[in-house]
N, C-alpha and C. Protein backbone atom coordinates (compact mmCIF):
# COMPACT_ATOMS: atom_id res chain seq x y z
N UNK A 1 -35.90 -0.61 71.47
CA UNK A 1 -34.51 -1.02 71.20
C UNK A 1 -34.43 -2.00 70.03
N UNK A 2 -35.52 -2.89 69.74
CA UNK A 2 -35.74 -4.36 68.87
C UNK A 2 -35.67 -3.32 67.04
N UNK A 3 -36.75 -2.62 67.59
CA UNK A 3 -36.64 -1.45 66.35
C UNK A 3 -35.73 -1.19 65.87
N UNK A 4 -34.37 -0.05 66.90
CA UNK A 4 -33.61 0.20 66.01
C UNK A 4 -32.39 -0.29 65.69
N UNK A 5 -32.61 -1.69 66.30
CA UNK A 5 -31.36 -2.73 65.73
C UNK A 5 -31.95 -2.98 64.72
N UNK A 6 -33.25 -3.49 63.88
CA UNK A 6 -33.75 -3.73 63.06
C UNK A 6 -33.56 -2.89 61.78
N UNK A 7 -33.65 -1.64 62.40
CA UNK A 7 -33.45 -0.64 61.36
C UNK A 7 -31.66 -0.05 61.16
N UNK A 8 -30.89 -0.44 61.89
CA UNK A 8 -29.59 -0.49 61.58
C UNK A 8 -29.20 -1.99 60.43
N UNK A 9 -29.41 -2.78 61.09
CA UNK A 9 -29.39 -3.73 60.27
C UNK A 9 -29.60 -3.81 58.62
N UNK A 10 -31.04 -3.05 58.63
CA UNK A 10 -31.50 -3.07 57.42
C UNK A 10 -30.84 -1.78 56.52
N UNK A 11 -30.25 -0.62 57.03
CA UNK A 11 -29.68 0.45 56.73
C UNK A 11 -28.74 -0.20 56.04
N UNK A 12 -27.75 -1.18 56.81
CA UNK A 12 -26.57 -1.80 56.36
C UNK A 12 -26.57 -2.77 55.29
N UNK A 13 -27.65 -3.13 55.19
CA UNK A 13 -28.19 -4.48 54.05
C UNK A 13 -28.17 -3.81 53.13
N UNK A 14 -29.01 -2.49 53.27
CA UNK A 14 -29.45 -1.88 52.03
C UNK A 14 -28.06 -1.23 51.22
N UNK A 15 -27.00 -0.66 52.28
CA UNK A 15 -26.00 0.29 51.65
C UNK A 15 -25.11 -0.47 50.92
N UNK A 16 -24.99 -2.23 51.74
CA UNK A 16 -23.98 -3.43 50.96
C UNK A 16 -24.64 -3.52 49.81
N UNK A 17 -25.71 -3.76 49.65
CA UNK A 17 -26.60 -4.36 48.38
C UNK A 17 -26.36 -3.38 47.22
N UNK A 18 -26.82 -1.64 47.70
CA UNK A 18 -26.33 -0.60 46.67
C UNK A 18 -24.43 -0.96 46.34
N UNK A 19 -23.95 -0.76 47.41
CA UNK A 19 -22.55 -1.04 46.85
C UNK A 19 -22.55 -1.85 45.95
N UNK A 20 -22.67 -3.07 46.33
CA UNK A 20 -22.43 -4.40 45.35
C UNK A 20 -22.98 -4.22 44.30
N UNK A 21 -23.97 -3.53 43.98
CA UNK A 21 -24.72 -2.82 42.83
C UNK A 21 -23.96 -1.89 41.57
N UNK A 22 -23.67 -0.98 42.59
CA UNK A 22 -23.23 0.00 41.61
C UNK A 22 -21.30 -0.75 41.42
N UNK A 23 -20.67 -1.29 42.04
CA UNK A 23 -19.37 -1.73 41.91
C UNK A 23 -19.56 -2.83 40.60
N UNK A 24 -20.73 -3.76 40.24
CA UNK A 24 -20.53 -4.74 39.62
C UNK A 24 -21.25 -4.18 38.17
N UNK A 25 -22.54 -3.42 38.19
CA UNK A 25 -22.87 -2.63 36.94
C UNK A 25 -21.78 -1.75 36.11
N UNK A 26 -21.30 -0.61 37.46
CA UNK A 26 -20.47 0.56 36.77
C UNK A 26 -19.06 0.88 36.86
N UNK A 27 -18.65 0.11 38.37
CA UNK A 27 -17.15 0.54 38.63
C UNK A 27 -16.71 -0.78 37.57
N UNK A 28 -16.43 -2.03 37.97
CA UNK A 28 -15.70 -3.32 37.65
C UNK A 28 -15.80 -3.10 36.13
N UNK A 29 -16.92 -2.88 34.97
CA UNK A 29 -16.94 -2.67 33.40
C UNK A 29 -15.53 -1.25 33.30
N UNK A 30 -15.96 -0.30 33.86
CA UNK A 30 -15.52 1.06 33.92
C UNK A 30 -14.01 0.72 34.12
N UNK A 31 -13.35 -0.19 35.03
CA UNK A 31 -12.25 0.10 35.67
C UNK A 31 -11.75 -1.13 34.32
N UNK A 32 -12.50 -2.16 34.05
CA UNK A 32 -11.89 -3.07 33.08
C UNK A 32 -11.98 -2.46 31.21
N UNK A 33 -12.55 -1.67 31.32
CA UNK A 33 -12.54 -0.91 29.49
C UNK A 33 -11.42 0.04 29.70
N UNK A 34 -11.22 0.84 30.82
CA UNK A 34 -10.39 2.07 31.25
C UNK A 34 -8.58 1.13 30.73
N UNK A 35 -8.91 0.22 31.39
CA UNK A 35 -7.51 -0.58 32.21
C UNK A 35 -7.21 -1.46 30.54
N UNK A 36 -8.06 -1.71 30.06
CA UNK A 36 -7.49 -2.72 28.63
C UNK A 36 -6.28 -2.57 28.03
N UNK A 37 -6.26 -1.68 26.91
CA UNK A 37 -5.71 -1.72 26.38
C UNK A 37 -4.14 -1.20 27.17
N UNK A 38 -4.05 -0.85 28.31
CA UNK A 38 -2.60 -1.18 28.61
C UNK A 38 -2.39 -1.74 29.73
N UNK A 39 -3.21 -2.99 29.66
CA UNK A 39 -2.88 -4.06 30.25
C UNK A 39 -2.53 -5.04 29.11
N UNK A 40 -3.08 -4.97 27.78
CA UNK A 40 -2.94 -5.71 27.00
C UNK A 40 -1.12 -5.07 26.41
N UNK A 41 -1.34 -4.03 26.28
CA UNK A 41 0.17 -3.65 25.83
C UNK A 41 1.60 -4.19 26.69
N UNK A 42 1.30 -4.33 28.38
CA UNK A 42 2.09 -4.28 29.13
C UNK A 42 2.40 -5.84 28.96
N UNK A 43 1.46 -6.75 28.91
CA UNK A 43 2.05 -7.91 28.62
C UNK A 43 1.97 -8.92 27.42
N UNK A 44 1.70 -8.01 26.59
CA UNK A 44 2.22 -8.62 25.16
C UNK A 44 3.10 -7.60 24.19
N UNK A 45 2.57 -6.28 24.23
CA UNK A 45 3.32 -5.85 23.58
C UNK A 45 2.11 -5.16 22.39
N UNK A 46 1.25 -5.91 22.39
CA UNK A 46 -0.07 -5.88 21.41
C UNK A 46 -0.66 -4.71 21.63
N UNK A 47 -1.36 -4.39 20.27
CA UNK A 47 -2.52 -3.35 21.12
C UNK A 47 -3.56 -3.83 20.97
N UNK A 48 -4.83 -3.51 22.02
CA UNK A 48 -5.33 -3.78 22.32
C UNK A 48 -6.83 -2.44 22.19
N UNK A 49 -8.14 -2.93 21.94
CA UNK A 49 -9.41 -1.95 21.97
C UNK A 49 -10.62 -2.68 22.44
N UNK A 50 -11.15 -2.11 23.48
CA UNK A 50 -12.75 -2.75 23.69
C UNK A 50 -13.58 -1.57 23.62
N UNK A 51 -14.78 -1.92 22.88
CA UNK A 51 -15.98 -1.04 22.79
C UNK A 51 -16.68 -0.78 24.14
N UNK A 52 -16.61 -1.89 24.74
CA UNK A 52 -18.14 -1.77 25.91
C UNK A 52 -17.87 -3.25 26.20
N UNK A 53 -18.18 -3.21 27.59
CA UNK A 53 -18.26 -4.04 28.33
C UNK A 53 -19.23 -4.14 29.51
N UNK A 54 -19.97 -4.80 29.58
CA UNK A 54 -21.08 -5.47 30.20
C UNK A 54 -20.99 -6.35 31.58
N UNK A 55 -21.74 -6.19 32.72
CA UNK A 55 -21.27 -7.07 33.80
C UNK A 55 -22.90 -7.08 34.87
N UNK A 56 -23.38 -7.93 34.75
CA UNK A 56 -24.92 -8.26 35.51
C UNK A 56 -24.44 -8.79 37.07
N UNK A 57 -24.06 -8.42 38.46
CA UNK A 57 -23.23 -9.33 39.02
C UNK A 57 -24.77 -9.99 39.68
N UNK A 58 -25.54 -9.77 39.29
CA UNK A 58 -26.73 -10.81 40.19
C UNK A 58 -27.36 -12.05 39.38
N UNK A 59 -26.65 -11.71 37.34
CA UNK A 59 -27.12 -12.92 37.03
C UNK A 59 -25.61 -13.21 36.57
N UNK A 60 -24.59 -13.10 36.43
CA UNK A 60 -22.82 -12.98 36.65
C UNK A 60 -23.23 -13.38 35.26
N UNK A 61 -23.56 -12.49 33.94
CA UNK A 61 -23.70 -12.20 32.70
C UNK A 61 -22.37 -11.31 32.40
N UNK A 62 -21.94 -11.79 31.40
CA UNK A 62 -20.55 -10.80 31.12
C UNK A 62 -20.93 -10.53 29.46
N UNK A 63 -20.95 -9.43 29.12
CA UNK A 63 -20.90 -9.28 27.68
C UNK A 63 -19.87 -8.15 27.27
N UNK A 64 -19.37 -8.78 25.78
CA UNK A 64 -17.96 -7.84 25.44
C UNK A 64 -17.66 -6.99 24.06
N UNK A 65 -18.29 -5.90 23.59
CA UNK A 65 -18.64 -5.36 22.36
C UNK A 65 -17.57 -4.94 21.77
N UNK A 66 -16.87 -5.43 20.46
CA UNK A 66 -16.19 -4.78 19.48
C UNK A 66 -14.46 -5.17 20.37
N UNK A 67 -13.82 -6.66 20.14
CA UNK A 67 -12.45 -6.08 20.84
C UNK A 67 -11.80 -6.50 19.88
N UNK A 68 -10.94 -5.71 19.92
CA UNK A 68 -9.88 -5.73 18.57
C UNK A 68 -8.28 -6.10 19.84
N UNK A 69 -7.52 -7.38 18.63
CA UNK A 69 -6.46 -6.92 19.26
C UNK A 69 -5.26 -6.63 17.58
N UNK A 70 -4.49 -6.01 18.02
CA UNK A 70 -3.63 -5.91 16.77
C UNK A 70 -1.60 -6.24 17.20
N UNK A 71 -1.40 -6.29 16.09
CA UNK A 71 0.03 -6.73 16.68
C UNK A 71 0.79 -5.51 16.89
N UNK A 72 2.03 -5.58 16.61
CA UNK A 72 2.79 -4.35 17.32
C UNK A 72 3.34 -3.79 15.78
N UNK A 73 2.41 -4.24 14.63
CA UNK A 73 2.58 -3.57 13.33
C UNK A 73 1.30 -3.20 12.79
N UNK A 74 0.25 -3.29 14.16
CA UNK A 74 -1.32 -2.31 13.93
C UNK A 74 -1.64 -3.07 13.09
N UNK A 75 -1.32 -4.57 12.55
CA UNK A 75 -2.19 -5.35 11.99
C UNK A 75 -3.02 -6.29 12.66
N UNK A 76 -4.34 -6.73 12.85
CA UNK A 76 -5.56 -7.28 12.95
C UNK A 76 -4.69 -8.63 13.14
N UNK A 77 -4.43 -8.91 14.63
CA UNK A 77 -4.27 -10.45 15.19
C UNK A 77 -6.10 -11.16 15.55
N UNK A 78 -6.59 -10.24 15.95
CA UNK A 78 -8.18 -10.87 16.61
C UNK A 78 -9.07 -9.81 16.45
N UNK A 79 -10.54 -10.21 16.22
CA UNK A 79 -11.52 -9.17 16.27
C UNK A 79 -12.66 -10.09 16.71
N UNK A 80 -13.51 -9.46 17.26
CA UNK A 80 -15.20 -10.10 17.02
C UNK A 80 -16.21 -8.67 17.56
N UNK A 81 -17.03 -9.40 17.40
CA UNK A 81 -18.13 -7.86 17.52
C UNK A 81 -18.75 -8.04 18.77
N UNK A 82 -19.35 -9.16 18.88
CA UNK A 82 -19.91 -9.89 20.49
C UNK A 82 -19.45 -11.16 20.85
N UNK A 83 -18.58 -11.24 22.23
CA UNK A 83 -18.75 -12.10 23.32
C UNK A 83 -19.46 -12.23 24.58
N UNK A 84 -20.23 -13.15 24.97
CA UNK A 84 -20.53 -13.15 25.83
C UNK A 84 -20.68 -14.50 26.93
N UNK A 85 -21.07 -14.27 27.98
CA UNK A 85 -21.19 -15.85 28.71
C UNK A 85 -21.70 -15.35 30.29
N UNK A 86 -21.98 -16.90 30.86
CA UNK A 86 -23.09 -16.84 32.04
C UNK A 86 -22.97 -17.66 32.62
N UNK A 87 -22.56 -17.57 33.87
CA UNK A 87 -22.30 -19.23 34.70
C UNK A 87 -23.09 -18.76 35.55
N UNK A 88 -23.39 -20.53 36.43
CA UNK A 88 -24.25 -20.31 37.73
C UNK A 88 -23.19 -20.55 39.09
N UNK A 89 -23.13 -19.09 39.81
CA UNK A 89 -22.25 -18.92 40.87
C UNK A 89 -22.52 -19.58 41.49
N UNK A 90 -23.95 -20.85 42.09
CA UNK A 90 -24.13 -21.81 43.30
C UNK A 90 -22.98 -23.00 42.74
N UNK A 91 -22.63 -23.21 41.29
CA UNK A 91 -21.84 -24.19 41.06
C UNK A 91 -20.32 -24.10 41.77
N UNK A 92 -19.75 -23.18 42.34
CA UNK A 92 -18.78 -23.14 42.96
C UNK A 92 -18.23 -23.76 43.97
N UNK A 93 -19.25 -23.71 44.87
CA UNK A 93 -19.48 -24.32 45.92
C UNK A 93 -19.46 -25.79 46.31
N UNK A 94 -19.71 -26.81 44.47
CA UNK A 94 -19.75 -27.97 43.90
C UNK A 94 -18.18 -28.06 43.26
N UNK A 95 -16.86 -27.28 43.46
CA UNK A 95 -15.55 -27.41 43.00
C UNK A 95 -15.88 -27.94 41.17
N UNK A 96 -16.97 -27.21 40.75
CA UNK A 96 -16.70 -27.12 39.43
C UNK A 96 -17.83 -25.93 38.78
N UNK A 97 -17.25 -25.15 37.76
CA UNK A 97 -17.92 -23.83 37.45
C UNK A 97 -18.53 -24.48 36.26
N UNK A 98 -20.10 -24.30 36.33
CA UNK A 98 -20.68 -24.38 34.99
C UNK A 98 -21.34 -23.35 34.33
N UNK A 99 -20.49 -23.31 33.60
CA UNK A 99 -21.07 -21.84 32.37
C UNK A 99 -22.26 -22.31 31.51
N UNK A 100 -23.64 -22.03 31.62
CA UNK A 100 -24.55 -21.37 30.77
C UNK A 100 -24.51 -22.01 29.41
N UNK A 101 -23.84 -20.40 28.57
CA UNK A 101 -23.36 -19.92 27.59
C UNK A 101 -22.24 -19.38 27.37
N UNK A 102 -22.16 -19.86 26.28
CA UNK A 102 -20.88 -18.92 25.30
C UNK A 102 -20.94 -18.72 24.25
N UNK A 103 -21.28 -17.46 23.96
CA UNK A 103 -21.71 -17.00 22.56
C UNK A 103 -20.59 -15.76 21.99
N UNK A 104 -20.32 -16.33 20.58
CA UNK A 104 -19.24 -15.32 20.23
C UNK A 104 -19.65 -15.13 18.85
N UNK A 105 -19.25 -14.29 17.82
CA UNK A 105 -19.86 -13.41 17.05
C UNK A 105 -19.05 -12.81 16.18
N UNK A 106 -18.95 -12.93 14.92
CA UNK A 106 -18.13 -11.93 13.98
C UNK A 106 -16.28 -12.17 14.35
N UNK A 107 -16.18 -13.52 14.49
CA UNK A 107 -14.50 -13.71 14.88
C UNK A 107 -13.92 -13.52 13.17
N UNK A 108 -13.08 -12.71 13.75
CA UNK A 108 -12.08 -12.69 12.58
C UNK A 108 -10.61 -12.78 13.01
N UNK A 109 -10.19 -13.88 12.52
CA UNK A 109 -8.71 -13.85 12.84
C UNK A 109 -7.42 -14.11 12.18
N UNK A 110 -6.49 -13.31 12.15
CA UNK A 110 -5.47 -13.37 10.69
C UNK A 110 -4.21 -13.84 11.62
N UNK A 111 -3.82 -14.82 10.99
CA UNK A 111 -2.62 -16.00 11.28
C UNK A 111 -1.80 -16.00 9.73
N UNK A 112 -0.34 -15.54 10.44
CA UNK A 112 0.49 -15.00 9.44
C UNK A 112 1.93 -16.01 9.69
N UNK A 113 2.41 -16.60 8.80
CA UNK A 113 3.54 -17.32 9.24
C UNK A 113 4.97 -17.04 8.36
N UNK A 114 5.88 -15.96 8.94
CA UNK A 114 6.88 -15.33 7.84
C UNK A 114 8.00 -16.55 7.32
N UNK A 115 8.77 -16.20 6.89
CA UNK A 115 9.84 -17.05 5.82
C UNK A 115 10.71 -17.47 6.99
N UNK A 116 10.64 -17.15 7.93
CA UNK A 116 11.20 -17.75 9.49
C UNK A 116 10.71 -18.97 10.13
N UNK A 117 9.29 -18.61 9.73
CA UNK A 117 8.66 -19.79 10.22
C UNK A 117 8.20 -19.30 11.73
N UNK A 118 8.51 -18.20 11.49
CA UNK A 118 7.93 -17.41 12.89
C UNK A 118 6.24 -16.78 13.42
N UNK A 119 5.02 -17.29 13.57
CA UNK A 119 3.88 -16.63 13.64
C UNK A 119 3.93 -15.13 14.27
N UNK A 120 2.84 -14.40 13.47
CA UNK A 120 2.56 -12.89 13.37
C UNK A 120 2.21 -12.73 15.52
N UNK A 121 2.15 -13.78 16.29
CA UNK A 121 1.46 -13.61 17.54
C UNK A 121 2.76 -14.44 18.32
N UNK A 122 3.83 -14.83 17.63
CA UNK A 122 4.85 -15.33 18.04
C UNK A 122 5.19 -14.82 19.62
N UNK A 123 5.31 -13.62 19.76
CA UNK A 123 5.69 -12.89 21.06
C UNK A 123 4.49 -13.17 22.09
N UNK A 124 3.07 -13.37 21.68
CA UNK A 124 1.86 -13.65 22.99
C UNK A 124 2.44 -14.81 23.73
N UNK A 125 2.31 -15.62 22.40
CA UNK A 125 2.54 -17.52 22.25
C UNK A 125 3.85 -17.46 23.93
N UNK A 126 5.09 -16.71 23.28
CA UNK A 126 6.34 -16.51 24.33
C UNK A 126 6.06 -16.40 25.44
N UNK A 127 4.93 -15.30 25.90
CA UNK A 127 4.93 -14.94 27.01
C UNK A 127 3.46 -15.79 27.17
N UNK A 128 3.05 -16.50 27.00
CA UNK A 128 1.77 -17.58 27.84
C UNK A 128 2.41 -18.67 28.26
N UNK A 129 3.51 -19.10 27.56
CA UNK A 129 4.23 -20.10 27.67
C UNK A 129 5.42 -19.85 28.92
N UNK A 130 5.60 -18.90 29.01
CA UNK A 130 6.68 -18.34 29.95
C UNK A 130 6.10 -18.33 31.40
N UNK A 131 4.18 -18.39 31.69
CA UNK A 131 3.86 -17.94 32.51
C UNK A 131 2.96 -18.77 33.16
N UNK A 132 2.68 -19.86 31.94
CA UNK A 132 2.39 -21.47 31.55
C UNK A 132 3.42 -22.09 32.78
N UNK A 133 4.60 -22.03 32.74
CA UNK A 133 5.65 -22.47 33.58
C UNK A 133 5.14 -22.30 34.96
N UNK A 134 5.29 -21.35 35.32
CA UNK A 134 4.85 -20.77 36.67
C UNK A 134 3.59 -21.34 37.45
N UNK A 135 3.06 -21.15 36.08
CA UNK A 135 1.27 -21.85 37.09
C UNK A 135 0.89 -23.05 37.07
N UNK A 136 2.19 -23.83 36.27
CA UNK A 136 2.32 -25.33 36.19
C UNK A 136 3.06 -25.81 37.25
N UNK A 137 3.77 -25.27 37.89
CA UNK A 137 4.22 -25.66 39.65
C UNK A 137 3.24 -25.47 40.23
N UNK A 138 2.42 -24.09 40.08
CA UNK A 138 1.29 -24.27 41.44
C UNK A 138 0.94 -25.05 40.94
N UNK A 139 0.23 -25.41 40.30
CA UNK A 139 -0.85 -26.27 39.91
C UNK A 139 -0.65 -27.63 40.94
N UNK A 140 0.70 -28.28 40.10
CA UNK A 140 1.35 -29.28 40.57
C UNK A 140 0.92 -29.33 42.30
N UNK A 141 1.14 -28.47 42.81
CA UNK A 141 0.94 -28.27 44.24
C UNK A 141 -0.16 -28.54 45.28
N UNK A 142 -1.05 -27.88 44.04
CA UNK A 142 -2.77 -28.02 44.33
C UNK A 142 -3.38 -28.89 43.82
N UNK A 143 -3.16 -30.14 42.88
CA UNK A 143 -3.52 -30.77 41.92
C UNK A 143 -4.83 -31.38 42.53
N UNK A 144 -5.06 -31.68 43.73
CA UNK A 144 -6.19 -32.37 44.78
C UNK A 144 -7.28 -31.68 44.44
N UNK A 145 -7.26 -30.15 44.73
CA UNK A 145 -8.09 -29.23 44.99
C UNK A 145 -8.62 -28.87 43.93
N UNK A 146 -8.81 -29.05 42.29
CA UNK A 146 -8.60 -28.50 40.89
C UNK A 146 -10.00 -29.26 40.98
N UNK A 147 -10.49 -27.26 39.79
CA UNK A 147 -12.00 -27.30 40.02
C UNK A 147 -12.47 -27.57 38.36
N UNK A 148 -13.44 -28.41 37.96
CA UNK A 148 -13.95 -29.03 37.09
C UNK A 148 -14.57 -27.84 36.18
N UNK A 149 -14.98 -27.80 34.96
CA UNK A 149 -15.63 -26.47 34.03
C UNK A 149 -16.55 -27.62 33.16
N UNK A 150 -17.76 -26.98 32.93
CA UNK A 150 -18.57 -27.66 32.28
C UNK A 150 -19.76 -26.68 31.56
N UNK A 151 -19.87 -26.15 30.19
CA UNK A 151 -19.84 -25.60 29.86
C UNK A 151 -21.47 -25.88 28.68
N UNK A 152 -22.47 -25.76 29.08
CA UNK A 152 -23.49 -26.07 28.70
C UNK A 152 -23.77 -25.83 27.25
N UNK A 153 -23.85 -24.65 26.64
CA UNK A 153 -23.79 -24.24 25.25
C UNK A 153 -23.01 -23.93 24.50
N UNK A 154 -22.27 -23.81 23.60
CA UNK A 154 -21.15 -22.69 22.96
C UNK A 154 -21.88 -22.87 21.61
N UNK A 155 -21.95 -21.46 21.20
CA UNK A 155 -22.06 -20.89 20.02
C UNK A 155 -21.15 -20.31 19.32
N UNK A 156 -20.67 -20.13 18.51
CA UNK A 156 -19.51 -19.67 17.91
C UNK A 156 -20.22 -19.24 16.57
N UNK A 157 -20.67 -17.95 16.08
CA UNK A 157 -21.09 -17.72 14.68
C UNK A 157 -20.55 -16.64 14.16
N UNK A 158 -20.15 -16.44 12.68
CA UNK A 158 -20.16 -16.13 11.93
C UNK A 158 -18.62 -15.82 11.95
N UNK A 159 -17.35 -16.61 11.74
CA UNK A 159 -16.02 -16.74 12.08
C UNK A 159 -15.50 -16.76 10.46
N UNK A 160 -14.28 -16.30 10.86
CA UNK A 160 -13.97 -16.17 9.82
C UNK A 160 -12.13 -16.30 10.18
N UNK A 161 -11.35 -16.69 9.04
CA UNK A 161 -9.77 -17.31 9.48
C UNK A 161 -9.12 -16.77 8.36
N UNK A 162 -8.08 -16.30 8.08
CA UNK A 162 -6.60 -15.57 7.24
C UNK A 162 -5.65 -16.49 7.93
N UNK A 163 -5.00 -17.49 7.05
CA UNK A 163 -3.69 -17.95 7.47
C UNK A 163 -3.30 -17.96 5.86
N UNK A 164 -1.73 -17.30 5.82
CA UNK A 164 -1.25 -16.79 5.37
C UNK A 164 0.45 -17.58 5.46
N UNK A 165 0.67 -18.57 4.89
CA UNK A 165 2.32 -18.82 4.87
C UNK A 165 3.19 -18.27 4.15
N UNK A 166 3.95 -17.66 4.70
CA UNK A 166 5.30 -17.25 3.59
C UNK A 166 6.47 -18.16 3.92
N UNK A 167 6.52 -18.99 4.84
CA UNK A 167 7.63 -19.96 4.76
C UNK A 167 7.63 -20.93 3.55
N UNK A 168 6.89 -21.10 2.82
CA UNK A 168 7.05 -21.66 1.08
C UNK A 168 7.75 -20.81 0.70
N UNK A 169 8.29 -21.68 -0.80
CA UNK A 169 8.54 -20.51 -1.76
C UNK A 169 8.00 -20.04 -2.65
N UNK A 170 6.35 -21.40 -2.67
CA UNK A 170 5.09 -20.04 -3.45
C UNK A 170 4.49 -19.95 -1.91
N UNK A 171 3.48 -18.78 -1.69
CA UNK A 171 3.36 -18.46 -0.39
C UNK A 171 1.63 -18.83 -0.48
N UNK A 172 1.37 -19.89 0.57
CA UNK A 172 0.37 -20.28 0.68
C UNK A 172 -1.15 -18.81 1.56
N UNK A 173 -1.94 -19.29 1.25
CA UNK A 173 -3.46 -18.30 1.45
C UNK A 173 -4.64 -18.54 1.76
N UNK A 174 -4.99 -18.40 2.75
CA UNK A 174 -6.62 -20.14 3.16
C UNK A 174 -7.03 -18.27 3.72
N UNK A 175 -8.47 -18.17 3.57
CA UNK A 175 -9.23 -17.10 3.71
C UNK A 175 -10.66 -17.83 3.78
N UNK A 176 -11.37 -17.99 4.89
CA UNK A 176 -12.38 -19.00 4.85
C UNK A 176 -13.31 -17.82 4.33
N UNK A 177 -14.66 -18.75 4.51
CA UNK A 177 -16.05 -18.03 4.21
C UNK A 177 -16.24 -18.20 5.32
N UNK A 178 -17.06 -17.70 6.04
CA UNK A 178 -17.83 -17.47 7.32
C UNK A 178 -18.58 -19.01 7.55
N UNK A 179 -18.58 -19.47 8.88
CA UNK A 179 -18.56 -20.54 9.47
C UNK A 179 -19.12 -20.74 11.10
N UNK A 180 -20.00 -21.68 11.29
CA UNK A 180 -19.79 -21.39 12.70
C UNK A 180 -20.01 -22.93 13.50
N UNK A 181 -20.04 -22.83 14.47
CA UNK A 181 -19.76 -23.82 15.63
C UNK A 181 -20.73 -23.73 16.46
N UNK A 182 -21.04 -24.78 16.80
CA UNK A 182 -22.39 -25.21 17.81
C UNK A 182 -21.79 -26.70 18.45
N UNK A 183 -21.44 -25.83 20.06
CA UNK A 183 -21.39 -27.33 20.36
C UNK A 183 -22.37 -27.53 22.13
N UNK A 184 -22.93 -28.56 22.43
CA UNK A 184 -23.44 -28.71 23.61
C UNK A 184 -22.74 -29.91 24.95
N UNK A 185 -23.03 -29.28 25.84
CA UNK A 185 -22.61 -30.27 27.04
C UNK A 185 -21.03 -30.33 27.32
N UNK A 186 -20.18 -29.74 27.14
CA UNK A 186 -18.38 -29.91 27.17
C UNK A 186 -18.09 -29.72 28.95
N UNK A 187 -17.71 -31.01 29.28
CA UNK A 187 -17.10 -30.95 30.29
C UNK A 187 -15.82 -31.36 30.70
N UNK A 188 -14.96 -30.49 31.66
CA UNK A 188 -13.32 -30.89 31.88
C UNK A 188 -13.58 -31.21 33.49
N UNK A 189 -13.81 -32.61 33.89
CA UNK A 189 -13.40 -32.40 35.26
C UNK A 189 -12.23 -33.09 35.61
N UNK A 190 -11.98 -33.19 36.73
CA UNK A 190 -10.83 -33.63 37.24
C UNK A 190 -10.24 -34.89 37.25
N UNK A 191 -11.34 -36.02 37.72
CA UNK A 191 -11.20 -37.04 38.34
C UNK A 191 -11.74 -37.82 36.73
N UNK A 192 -11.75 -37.13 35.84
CA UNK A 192 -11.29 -37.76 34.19
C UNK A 192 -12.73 -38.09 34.12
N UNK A 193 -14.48 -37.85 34.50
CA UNK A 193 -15.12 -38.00 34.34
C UNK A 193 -15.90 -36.99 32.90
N UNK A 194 -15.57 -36.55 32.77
CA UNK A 194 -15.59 -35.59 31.44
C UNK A 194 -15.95 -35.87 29.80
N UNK A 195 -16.81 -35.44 29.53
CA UNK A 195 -17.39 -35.86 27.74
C UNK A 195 -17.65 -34.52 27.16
């Protein structure tokens, strides 16, 4: 009888473990590259492209190949070639998430400001801010419970910036050279202990 509780048991270990396996390698990437770009359309308006997307759920590695977003005139709001990042899931448990890494790659980003004075991403800006509202009551609500981020590495290489004014009446043009960012140790916690 000791047996084949043993061996039920372990049947069941084994079939959760495959699940959790194949859901965090192939379904969760699959269902999030499938789902992008009109999730990105539905609430901005933007379009939206990802190459490939990456998901380790046993070392919770996320990597993000080629995402383009463009505005709703198919011009280049955001690009990069690789994102990626890595937190340690026991930190949860400590009410603050510490990420690893953050490594990002080939940012290109064009910031356009018309004779309005209106930015080319004007409509995202609207709706973060609109939704900003909302999660600024919960927040308010939960403010006790608010979990700390501390963020071990960030890499940021090979970036690149287009801001573009036409609200002058000569129209200003900043087009960097490629640039990058290295920063270590960034922490936000709660109780204002943070550097």
């Amino acid at each position: 009888m000791e047996k084949i509780y043993k061996s039920i048991v372990f049947k069941v270990l084994a079939f959760l473990i495959s699940l959790y396996t194949v859901f965090g390698f192939v379904l969760l990437p699959y269902l999030i590259q499938t789902n992008f770009t009109k999730t990105v359309k539905s609430f901005t308006s933007a379009n939206g492209y990802m190459e490939k997307i990456y998901i380790n759920p046993y070392t919770f590695e996320v990597e993000i190949s080629n995402l383009l977003i463009q505005d709703d005139k198919n011009k280049t709001l955001l690009y990069f070639s690789k994102f990626s990042f890595d937190f340690k899931f026991y930190s949860l448990f400590t009410k603050r998430i510490v990420v690893d890494t953050i490594y990002l790659k080939d940012l290109k980003s064009n910031i356009i400001l018309d004779k309005n004075k209106i930015f080319n991403f004007q409509y995202i800006i609207d709706f973060i801010s609109k939704n900003s509202e909302i999660e600024s009551k919960a927040n308010s609500e939960t403010n006790s419970s608010m979990i700390g981020l501390v963020i071990e590495d960030i890499k940021l290489l090979d970036n690149r910036v287009v801001f573009v004014d036409n609200s002058k009446s000569t129209p200003f043009e900043l087009n960097t050279d490629k640039f990058d960012i290295k920063l270590k140790h960034i922490s936000i916690l709660p109780n204002g202990d943070g550097s």
